[in-house]
N, C-alpha and C. Protein backbone atom coordinates (compact mmCIF):
# COMPACT_ATOMS: atom_id res chain seq x y z
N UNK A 1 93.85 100.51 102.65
CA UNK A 1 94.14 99.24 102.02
C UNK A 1 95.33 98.61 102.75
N UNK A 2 95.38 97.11 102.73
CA UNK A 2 96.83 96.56 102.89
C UNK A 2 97.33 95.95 102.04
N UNK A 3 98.50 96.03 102.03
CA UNK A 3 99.32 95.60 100.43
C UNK A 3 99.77 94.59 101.23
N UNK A 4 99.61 93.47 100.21
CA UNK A 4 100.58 92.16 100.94
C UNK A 4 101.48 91.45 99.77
N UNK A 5 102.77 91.66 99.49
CA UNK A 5 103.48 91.63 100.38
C UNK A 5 104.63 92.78 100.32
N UNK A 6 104.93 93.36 100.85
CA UNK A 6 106.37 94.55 100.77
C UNK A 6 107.38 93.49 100.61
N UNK A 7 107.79 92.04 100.67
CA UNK A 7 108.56 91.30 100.71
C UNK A 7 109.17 91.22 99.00
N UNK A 8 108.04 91.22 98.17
CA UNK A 8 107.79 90.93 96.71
C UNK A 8 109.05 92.02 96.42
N UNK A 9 108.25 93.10 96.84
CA UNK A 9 108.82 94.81 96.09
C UNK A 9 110.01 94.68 96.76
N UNK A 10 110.60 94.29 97.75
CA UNK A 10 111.50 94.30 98.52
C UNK A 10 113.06 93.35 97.58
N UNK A 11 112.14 92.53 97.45
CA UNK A 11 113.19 91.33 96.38
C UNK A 11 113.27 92.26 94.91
N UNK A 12 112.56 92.69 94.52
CA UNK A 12 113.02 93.24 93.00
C UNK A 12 113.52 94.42 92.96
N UNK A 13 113.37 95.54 94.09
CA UNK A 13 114.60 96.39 93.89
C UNK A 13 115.94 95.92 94.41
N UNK A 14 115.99 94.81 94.77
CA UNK A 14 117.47 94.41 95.54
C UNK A 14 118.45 93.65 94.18
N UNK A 15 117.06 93.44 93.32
CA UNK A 15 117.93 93.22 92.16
C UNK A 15 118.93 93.91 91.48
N UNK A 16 120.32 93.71 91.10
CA UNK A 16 120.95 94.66 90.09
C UNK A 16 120.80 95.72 88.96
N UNK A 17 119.69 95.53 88.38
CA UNK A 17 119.61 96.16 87.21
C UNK A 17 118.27 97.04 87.50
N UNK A 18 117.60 96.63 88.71
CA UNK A 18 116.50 97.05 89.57
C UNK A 18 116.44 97.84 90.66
N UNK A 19 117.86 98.90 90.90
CA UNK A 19 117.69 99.18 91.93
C UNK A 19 117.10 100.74 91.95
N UNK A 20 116.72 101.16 91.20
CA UNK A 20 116.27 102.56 91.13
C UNK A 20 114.95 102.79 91.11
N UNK A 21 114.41 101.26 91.07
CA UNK A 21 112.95 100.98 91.35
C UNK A 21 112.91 101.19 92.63
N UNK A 22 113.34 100.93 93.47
CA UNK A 22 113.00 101.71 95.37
C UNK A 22 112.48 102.51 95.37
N UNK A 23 112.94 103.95 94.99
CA UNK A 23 112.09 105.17 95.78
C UNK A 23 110.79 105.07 95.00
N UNK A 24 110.22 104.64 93.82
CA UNK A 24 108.89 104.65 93.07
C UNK A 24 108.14 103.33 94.02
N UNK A 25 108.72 102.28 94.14
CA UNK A 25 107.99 101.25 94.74
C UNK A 25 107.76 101.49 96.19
N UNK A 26 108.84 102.17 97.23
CA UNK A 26 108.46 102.29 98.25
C UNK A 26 107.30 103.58 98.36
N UNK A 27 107.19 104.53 97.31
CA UNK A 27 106.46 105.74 97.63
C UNK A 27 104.87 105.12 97.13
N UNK A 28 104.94 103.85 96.39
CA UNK A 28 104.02 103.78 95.63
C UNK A 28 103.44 102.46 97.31
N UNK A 29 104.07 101.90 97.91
CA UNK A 29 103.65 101.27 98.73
C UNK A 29 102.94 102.23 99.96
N UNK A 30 103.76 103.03 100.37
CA UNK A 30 103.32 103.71 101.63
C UNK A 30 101.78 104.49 101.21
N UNK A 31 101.81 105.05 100.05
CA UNK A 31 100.54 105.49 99.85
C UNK A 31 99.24 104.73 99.55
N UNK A 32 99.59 103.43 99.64
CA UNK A 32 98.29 102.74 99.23
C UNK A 32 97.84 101.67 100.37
N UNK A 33 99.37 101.68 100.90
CA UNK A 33 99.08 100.54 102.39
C UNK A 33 98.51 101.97 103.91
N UNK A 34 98.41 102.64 103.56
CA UNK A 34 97.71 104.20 104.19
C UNK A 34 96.16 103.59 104.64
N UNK A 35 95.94 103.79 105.52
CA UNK A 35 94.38 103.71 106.46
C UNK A 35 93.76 104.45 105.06
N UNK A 36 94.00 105.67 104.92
CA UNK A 36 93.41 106.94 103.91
C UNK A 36 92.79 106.31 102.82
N UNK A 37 93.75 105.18 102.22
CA UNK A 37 92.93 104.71 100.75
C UNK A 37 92.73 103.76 101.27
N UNK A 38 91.03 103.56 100.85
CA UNK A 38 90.03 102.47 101.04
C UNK A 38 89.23 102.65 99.42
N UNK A 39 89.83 102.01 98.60
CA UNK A 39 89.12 101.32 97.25
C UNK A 39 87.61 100.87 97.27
N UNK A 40 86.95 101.12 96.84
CA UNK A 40 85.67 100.10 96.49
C UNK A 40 85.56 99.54 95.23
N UNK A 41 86.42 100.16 94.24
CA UNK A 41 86.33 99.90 93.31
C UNK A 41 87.46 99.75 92.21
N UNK A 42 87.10 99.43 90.89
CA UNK A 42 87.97 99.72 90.04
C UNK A 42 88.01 101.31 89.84
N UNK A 43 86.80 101.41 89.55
CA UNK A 43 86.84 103.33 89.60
C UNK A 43 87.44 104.16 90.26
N UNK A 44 87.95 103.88 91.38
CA UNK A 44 88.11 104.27 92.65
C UNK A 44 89.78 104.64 92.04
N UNK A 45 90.15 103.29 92.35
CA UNK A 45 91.63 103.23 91.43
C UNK A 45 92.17 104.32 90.38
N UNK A 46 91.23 103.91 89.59
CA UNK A 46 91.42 104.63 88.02
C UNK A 46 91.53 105.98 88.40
N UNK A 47 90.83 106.55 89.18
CA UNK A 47 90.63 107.96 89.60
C UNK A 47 91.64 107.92 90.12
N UNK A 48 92.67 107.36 91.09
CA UNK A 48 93.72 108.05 91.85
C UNK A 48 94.86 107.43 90.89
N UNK A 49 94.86 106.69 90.17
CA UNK A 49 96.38 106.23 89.51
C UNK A 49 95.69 106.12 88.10
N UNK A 50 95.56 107.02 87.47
CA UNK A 50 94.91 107.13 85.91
C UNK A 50 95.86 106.26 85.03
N UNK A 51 97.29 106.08 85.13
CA UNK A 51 97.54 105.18 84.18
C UNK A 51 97.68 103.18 84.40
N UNK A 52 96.58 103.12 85.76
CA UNK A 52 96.34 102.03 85.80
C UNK A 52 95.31 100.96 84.46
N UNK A 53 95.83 100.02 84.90
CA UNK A 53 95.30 99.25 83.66
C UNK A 53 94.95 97.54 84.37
N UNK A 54 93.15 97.86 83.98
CA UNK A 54 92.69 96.55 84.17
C UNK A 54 92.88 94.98 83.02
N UNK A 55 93.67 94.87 84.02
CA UNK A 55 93.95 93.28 82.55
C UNK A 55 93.24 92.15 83.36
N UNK A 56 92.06 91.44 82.93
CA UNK A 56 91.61 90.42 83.26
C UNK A 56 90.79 90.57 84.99
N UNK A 57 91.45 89.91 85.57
CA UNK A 57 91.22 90.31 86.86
C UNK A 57 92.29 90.77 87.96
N UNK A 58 93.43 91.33 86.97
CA UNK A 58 94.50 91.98 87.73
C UNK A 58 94.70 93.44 87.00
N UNK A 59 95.43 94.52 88.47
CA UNK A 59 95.18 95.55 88.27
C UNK A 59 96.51 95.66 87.74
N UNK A 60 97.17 96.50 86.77
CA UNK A 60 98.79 96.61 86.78
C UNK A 60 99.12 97.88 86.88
N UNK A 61 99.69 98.38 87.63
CA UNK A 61 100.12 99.86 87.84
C UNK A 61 101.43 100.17 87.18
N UNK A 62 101.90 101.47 86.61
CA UNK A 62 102.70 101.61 85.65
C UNK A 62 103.97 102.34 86.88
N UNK A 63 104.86 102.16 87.19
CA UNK A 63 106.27 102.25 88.36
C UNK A 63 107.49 103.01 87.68
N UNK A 64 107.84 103.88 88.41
CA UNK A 64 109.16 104.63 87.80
C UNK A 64 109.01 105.57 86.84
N UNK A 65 107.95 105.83 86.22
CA UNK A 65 107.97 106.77 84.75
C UNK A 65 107.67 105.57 84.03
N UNK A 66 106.76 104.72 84.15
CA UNK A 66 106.25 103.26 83.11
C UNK A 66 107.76 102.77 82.84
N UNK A 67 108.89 102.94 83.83
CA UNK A 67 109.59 101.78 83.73
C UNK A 67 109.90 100.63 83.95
N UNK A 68 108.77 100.52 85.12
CA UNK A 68 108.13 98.92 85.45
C UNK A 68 106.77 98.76 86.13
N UNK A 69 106.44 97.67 86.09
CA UNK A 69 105.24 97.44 86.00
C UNK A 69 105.03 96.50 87.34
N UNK A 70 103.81 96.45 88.02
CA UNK A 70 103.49 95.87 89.00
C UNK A 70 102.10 95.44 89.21
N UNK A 71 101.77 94.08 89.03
CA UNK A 71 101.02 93.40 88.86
C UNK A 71 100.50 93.04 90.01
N UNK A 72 99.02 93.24 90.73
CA UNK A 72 98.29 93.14 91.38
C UNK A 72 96.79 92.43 91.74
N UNK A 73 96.37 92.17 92.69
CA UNK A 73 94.86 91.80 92.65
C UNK A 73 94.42 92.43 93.84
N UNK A 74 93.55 92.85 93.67
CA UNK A 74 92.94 93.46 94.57
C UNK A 74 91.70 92.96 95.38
N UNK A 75 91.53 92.82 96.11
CA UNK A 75 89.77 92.06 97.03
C UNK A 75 89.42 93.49 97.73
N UNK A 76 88.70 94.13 96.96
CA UNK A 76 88.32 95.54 97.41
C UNK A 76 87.13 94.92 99.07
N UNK A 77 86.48 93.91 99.18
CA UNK A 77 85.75 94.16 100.50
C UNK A 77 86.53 93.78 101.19
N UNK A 78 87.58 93.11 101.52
CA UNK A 78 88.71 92.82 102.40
C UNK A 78 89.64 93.68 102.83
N UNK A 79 89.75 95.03 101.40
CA UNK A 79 90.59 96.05 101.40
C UNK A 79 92.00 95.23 101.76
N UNK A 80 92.63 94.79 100.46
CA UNK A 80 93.84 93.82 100.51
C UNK A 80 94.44 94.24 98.77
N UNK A 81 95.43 94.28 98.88
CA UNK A 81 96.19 94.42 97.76
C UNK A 81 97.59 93.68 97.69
N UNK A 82 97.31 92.14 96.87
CA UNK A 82 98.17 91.35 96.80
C UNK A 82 99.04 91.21 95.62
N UNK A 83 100.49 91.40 95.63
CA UNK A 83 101.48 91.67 95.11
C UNK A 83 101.82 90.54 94.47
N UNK A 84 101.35 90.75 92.75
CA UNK A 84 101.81 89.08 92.48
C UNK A 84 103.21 89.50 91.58
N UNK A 85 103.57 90.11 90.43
CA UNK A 85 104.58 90.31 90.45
C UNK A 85 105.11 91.84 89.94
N UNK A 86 105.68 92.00 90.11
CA UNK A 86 106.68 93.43 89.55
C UNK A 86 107.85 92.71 88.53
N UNK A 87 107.72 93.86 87.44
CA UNK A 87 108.38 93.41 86.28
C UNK A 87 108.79 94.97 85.76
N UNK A 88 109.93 94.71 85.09
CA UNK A 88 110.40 95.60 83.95
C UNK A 88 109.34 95.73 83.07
N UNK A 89 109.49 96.61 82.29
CA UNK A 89 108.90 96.97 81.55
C UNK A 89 109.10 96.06 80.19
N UNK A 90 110.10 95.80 79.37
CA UNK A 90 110.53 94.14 79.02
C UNK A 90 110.03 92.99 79.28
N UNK A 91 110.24 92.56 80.68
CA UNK A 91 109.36 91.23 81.20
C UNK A 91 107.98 91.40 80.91
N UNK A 92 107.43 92.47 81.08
CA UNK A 92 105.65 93.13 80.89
C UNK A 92 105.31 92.62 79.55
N UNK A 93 105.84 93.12 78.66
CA UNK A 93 105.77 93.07 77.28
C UNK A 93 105.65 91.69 76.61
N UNK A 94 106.61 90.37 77.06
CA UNK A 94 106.63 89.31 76.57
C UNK A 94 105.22 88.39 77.26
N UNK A 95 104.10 88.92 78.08
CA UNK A 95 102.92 88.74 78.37
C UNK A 95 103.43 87.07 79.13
N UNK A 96 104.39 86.61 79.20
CA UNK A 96 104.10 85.38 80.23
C UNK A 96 103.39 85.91 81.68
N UNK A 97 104.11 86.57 81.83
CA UNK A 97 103.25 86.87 83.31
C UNK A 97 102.12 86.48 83.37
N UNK A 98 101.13 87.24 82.65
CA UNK A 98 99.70 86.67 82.07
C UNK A 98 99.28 85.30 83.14
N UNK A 99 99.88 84.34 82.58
CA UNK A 99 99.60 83.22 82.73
C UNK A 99 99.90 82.76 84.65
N UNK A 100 101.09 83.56 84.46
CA UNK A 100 101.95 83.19 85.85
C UNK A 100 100.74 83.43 87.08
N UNK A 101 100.39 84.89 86.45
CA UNK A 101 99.47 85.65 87.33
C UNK A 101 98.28 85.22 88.23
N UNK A 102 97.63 84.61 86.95
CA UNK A 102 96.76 83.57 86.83
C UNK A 102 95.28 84.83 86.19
N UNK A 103 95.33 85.76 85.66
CA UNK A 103 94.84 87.07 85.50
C UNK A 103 93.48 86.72 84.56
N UNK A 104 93.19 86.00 83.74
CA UNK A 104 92.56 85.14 82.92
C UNK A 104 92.10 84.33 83.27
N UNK A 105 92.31 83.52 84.63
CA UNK A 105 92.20 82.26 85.30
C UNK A 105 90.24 82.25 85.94
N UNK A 106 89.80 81.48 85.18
CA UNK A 106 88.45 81.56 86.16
C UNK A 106 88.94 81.52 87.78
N UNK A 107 88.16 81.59 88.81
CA UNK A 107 88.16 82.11 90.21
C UNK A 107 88.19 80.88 90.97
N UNK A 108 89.10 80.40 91.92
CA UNK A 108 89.25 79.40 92.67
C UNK A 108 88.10 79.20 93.16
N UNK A 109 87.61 77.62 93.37
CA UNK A 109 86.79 77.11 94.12
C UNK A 109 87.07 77.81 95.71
N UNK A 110 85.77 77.30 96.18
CA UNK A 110 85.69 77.90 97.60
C UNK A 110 85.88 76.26 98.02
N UNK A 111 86.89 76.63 99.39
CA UNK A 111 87.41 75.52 99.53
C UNK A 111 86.29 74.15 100.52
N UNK A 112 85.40 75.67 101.07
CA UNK A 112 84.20 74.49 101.76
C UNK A 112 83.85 73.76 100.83
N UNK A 113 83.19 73.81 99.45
CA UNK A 113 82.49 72.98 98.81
C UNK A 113 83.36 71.68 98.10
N UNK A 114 84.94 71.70 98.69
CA UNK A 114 85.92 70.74 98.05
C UNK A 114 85.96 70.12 99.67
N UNK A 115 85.83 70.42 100.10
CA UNK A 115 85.95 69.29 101.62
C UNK A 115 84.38 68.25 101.79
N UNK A 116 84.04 67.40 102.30
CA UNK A 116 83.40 66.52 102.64
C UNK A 116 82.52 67.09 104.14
N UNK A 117 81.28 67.13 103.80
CA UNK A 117 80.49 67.97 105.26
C UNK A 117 80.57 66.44 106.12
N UNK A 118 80.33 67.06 107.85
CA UNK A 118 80.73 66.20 108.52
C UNK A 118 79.03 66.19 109.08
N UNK A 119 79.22 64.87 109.56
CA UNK A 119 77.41 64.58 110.28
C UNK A 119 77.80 64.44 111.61
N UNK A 120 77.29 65.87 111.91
CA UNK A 120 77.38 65.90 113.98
C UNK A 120 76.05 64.99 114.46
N UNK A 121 76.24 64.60 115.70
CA UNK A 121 75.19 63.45 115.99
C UNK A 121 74.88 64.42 117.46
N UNK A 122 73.41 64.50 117.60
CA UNK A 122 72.73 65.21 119.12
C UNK A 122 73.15 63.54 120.23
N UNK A 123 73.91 64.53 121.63
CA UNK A 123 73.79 64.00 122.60
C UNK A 123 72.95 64.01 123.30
């Protein structure tokens, strides 16, 4: 898989009250951004991180001893794992994220069918 972004996890252990989240977030990065794990599935998941939890269409993995939480999406045929946010266990709880996430959100248009097709002309 590739995790995108280490930048995310990078900003919230640099936080103050966040910094003991490092060694769980970096151990929890290196093992999943690994050639080795290739997901196909939700199952797949569930089997290697059992206290994962499917909310909507984001995966949330439980960080530190479920002292924080890290909110994900996954595009298993792309093999991509995009980092939407990491939260305390607190922030988790008051469910805005939810929304932030977009986790509930029907699925973005595909952007071909929002553009205008072009009429090529034979020379």
């Amino acid at each position: 898989m590739r995790v995108i972004s280490k930048a995310r996890l990078r900003q919230f252990w640099q936080r103050a009250s966040c910094r003991d989240a490092e060694g769980p977030l970096r151990a929890w990065y290196t093992h999943v951004n690994s050639r080795t794990v290739a997901w196909q599935s939700w199952g797949d998941v569930k089997a290697e991180f059992g206290n994962a939890s499917l909310v909507g269409s984001c995966v949330v993995f439980n960080i530190g001893g479920n002292k924080y939480r890290l909110a994900t999406r996954i595009l298993y045929a792309s093999q991509k794992v995009f980092i939407l946010r990491v939260l305390s266990h607190a922030e988790y709880d008051e469910d805005k994220w939810k929304d932030e996430c977009g986790c509930f959100a029907p699925p973005p248009s595909s952007r071909m069918s929002n553009t205008p097709r072009r009429k090529f002309r034979k020379r």
